[in-house]
C-alpha atoms as a PDB file:
ATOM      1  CA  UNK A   1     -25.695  14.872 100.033  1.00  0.00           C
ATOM      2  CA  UNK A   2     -23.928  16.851  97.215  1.00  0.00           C
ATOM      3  CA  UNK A   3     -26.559  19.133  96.782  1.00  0.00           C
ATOM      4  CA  UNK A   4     -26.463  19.683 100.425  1.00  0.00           C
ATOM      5  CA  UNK A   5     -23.037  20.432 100.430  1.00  0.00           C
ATOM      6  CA  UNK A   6     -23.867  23.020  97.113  1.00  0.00           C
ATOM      7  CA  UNK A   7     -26.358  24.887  99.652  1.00  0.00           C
ATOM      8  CA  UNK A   8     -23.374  25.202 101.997  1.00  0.00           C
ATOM      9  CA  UNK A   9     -20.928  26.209  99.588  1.00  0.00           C
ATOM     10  CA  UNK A  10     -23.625  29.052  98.363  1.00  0.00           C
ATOM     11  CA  UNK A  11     -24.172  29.951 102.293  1.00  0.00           C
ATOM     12  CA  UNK A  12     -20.123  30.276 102.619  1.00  0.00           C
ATOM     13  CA  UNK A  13     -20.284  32.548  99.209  1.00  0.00           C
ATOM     14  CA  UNK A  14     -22.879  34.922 100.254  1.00  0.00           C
ATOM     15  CA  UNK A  15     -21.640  35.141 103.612  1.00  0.00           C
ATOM     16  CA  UNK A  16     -25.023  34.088 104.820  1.00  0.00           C
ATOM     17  CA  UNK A  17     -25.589  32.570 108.177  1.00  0.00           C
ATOM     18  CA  UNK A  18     -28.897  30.729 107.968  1.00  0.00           C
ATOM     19  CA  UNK A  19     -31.159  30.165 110.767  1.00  0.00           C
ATOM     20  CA  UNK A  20     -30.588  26.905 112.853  1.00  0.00           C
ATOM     21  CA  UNK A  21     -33.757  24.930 111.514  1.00  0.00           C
ATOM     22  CA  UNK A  22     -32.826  25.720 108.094  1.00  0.00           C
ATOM     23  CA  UNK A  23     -28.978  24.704 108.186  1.00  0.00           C
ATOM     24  CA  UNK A  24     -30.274  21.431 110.301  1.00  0.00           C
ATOM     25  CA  UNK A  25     -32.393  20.725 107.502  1.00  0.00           C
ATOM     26  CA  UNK A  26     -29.883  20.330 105.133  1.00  0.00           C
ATOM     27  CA  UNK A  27     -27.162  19.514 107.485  1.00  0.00           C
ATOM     28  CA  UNK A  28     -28.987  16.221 108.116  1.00  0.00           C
ATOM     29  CA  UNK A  29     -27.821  15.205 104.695  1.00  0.00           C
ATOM     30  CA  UNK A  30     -24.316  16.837 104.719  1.00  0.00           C
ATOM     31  CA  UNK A  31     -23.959  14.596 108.140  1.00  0.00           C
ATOM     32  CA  UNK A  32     -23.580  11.675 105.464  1.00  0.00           C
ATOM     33  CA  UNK A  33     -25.217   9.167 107.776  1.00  0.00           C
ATOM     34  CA  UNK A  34     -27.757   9.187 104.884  1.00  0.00           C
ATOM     35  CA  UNK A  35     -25.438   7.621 102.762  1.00  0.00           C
ATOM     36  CA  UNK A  36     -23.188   5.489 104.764  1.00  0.00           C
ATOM     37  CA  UNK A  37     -26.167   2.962 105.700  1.00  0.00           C
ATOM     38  CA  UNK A  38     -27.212   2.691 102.177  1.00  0.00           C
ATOM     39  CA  UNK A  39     -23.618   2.069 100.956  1.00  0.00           C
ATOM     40  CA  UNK A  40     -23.751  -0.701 104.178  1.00  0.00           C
ATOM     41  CA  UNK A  41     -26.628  -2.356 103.069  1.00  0.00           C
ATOM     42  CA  UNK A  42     -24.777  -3.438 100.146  1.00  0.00           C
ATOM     43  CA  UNK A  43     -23.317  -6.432 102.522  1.00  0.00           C
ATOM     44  CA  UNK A  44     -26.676  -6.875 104.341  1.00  0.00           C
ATOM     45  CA  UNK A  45     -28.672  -8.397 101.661  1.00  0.00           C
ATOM     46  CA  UNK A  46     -30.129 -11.071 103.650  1.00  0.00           C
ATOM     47  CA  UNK A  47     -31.661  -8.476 105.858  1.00  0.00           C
ATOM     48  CA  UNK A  48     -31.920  -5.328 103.859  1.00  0.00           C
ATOM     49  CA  UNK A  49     -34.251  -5.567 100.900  1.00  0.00           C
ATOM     50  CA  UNK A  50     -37.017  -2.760  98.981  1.00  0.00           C
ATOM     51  CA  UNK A  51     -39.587  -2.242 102.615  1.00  0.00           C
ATOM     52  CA  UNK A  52     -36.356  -1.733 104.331  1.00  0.00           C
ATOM     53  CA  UNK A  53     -35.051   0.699 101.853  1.00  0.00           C
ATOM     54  CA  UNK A  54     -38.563   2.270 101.729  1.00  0.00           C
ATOM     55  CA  UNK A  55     -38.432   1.890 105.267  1.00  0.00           C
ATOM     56  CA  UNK A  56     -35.223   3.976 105.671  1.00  0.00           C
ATOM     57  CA  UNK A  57     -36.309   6.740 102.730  1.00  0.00           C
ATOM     58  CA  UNK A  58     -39.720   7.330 105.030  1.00  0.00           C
ATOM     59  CA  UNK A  59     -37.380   8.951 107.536  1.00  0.00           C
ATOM     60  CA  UNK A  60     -38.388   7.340 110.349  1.00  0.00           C
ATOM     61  CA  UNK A  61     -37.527   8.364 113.818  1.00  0.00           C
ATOM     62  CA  UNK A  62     -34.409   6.316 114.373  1.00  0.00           C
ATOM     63  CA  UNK A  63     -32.945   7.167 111.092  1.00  0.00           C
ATOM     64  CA  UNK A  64     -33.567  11.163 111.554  1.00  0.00           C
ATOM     65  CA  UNK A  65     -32.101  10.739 115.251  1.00  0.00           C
ATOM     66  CA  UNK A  66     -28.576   9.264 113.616  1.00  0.00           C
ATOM     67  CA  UNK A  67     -28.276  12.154 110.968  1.00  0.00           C
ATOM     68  CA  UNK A  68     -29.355  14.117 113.743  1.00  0.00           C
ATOM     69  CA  UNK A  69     -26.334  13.022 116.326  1.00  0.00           C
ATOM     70  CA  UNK A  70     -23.965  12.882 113.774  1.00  0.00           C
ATOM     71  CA  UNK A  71     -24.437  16.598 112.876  1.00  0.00           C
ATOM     72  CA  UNK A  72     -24.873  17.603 116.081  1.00  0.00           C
ATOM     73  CA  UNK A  73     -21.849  16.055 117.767  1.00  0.00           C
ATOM     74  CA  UNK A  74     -19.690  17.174 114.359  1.00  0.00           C
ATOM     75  CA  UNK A  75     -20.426  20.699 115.101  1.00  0.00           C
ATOM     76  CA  UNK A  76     -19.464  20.703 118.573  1.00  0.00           C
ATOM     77  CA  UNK A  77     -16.568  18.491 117.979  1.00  0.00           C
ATOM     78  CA  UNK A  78     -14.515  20.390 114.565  1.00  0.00           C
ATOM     79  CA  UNK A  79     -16.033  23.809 114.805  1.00  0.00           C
ATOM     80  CA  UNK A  80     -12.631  25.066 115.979  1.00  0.00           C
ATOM     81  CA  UNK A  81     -10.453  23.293 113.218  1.00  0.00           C
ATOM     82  CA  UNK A  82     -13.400  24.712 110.845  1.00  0.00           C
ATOM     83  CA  UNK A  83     -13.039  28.278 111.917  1.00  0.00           C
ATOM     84  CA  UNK A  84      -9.243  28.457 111.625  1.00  0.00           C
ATOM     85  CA  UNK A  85      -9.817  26.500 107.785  1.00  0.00           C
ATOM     86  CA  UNK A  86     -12.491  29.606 107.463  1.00  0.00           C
ATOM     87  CA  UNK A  87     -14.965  26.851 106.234  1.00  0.00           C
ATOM     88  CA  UNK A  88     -19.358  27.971 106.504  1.00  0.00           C
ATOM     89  CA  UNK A  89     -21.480  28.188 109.441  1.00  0.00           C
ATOM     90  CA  UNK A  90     -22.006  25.392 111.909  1.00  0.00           C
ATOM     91  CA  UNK A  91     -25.044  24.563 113.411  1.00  0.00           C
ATOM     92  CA  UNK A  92     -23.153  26.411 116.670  1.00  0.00           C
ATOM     93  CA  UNK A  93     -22.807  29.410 114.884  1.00  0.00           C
ATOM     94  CA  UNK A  94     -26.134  29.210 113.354  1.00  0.00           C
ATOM     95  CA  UNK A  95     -27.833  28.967 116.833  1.00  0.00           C
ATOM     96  CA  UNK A  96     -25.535  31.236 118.608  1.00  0.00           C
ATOM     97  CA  UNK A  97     -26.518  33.651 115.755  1.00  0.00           C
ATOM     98  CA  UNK A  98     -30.015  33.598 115.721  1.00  0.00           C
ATOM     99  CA  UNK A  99     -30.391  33.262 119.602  1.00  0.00           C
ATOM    100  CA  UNK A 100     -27.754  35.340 120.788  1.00  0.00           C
ATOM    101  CA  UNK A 101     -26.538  33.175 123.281  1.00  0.00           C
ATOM    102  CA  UNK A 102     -22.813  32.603 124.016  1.00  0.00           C
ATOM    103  CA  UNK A 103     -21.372  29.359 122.528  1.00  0.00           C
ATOM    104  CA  UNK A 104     -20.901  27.909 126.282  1.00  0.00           C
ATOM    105  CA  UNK A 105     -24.893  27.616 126.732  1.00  0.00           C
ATOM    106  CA  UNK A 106     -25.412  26.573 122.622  1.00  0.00           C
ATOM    107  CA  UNK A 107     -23.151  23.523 123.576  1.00  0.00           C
ATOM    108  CA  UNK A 108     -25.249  22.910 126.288  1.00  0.00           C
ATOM    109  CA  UNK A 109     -28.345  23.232 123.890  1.00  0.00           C
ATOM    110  CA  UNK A 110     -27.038  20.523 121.849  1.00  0.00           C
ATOM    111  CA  UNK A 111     -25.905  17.976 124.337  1.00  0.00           C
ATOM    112  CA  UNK A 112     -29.567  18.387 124.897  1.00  0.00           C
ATOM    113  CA  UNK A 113     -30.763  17.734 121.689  1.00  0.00           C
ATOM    114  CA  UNK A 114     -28.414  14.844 121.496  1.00  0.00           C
ATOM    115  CA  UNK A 115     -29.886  13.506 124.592  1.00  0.00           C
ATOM    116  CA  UNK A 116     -33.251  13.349 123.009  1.00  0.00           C
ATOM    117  CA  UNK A 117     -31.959  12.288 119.590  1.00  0.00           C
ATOM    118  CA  UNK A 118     -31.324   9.528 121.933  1.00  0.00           C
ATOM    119  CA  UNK A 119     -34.562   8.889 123.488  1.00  0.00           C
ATOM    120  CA  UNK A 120     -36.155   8.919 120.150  1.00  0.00           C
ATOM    121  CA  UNK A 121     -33.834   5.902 119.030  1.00  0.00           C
ATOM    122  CA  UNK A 122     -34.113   3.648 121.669  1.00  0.00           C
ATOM    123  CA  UNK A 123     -37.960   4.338 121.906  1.00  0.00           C
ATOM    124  CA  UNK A 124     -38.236   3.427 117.792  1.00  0.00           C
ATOM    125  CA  UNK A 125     -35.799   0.244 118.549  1.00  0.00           C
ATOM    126  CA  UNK A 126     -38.066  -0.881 121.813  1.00  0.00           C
ATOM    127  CA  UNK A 127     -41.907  -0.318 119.538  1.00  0.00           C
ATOM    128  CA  UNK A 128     -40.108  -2.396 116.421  1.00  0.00           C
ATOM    129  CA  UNK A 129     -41.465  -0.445 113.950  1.00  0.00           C
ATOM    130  CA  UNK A 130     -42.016  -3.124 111.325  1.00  0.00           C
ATOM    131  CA  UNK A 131     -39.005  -3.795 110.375  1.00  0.00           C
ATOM    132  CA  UNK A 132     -36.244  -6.262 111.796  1.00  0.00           C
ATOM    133  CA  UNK A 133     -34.727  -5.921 114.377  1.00  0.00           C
ATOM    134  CA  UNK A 134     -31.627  -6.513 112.922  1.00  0.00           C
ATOM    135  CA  UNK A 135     -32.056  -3.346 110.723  1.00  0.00           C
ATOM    136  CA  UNK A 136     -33.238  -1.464 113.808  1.00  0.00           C
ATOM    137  CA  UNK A 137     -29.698  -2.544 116.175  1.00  0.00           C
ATOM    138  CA  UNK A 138     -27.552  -1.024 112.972  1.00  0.00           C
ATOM    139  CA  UNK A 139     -28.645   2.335 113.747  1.00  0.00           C
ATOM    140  CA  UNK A 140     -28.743   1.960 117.680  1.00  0.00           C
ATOM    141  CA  UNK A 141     -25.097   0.650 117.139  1.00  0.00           C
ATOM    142  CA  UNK A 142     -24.139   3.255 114.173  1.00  0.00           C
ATOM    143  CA  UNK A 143     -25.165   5.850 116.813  1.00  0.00           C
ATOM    144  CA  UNK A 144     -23.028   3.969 119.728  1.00  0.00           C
ATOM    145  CA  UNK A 145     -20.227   4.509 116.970  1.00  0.00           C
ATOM    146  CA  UNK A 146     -20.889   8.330 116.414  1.00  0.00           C
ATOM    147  CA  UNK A 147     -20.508   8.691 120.313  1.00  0.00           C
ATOM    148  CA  UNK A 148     -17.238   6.295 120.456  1.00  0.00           C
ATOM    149  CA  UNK A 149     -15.893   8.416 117.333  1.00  0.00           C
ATOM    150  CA  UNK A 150     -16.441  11.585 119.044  1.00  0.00           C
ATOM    151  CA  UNK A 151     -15.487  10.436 122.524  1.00  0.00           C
ATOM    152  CA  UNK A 152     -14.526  13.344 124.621  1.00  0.00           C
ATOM    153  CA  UNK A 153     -14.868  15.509 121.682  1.00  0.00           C
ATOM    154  CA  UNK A 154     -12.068  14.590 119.935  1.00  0.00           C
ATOM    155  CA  UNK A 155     -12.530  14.252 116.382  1.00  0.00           C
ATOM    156  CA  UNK A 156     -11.307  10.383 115.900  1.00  0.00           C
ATOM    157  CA  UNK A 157     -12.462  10.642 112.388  1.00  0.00           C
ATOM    158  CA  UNK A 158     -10.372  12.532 111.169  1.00  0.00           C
ATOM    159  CA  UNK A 159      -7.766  12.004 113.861  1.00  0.00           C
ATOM    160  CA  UNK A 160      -7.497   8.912 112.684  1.00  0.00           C
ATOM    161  CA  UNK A 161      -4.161   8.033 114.413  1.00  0.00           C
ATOM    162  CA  UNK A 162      -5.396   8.782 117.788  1.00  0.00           C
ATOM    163  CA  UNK A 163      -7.460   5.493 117.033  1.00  0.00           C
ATOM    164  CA  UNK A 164      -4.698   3.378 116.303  1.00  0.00           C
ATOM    165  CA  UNK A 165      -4.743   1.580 120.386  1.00  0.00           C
ATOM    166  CA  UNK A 166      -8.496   0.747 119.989  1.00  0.00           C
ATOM    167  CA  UNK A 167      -7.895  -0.558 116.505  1.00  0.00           C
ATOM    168  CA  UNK A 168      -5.001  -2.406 117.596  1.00  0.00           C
ATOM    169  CA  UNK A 169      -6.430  -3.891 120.907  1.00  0.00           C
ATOM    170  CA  UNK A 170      -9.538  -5.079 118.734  1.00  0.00           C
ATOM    171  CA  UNK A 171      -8.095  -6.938 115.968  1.00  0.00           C
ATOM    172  CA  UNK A 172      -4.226  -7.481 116.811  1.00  0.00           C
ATOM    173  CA  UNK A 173      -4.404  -8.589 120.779  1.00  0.00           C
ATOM    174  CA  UNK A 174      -5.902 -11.374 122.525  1.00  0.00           C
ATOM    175  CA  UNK A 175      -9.015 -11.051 124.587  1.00  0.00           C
ATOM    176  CA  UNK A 176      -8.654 -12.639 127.940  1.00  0.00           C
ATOM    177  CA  UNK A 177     -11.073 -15.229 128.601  1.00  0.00           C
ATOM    178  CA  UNK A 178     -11.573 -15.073 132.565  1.00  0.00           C
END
C-alpha cells in the first residue's frame, strides 16, 4: 500500500495523469481493502489460517471485486473534497482524461463497473471457492459496508459524525422485539 501511495505521490509531482488501467492497478492497493482484511484476520484465527492467507494473496475474484468497489466508490464519492485539497488524479479524472468523456457519463461508467464488481462477488461466494464460507461472507459483508459507508455518496468515513445516529441506534438503543 505505501508503495502505492509513492506511485501517486510521483504521479502528483510530475503532473502526470496516467491512463485508467494503470492508476486502477495500483489504486487497488491504495484502496487499503488489501490491508484492512489482513489486519482483521488477526481476530479470526479459528477461521483464517496459511490456505486462507494464500487464498487471499492469489487475488481471487471476490477479493479483487472489494479493492475494486472500494476504489471505485472513493473516487466518485471525495473527488470534489480532493480537487479543492489539489491532491493526484482519480480514477474519474484518469478516465475522463483518456476517454474524453464528460465526468456525468464516467460516473455512469463506474456505477457500472461497480455493478459487476458485484456480480463477480456474489458469483465467487455462491461456487465456494475452497475456502469457508465464513471467509467468503467477510468480503460479501466488507463490500455491504463499503456501500453503507458511501451511502448516497456521502463520504461517512471521513464524515465520521454524520454516522453518529447509526452508531448510536446500533449499540446504545433497544431493538424492538415484535
Amino acid at each position: 500500500m505505501v508503495k502505492g501511495y509513492f506511485v501517486e505521490a510521483q504521479w502528483f509531482n510530475d503532473g502526470y495523469v496516467p491512463p485508467f488501467y494503470e492508476f486502477m492497478h495500483n489504486g487497488l492497493y491504495t484502496s487499503g481493502h488489501g490491508a484492512i482484511p489482513a489486519i482483521s484476520f488477526i481476530r479470526l484465527e479459528n477461521i483464517v489460517g496459511n490456505k486462507e492467507y494464500e487464498w487471499v494473496e492469489s487475488n481471487p475474484k471476490i477479493v479483487k471485486s472489494v479493492k475494486l468497489l472500494s476504489r471505485l466508490i472513493n473516487d466518485i464519492t471525495k473527488r470534489k473534497d480532493e480537487e479543492k485539497k489539489g491532491d493526484g488524479p482519480s480514477g474519474v479524472d484518469c478516465y475522463v482524461n483518456e476517454y474524453g468523456v464528460s465526468r456525468e457519463k464516467e460516473i455512469e461508467e463506474i456505477k457500472k463497473m461497480c455493478e459487476n464488481a458485484w456480480k463477480n462477488m456474489n458469483e465467487e461466494y455462491m461456487e465456494a471457492s475452497g475456502v469457508s464460507r465464513a471467509l467468503l461472507k467477510y468480503y460479501l459483508y466488507l463490500g455491504c459496508t463499503l456501500e453503507f459507508i458511501y451511502n448516497k455518496r456521502i463520504d461517512y468515513f471521513t464524515d465520521a459524525s454524520s454516522m453518529k445516529q447509526y452508531v448510536t441506534s446500533l449499540v446504545l438503543e433497544q431493538l424492538a422485539l415484535d
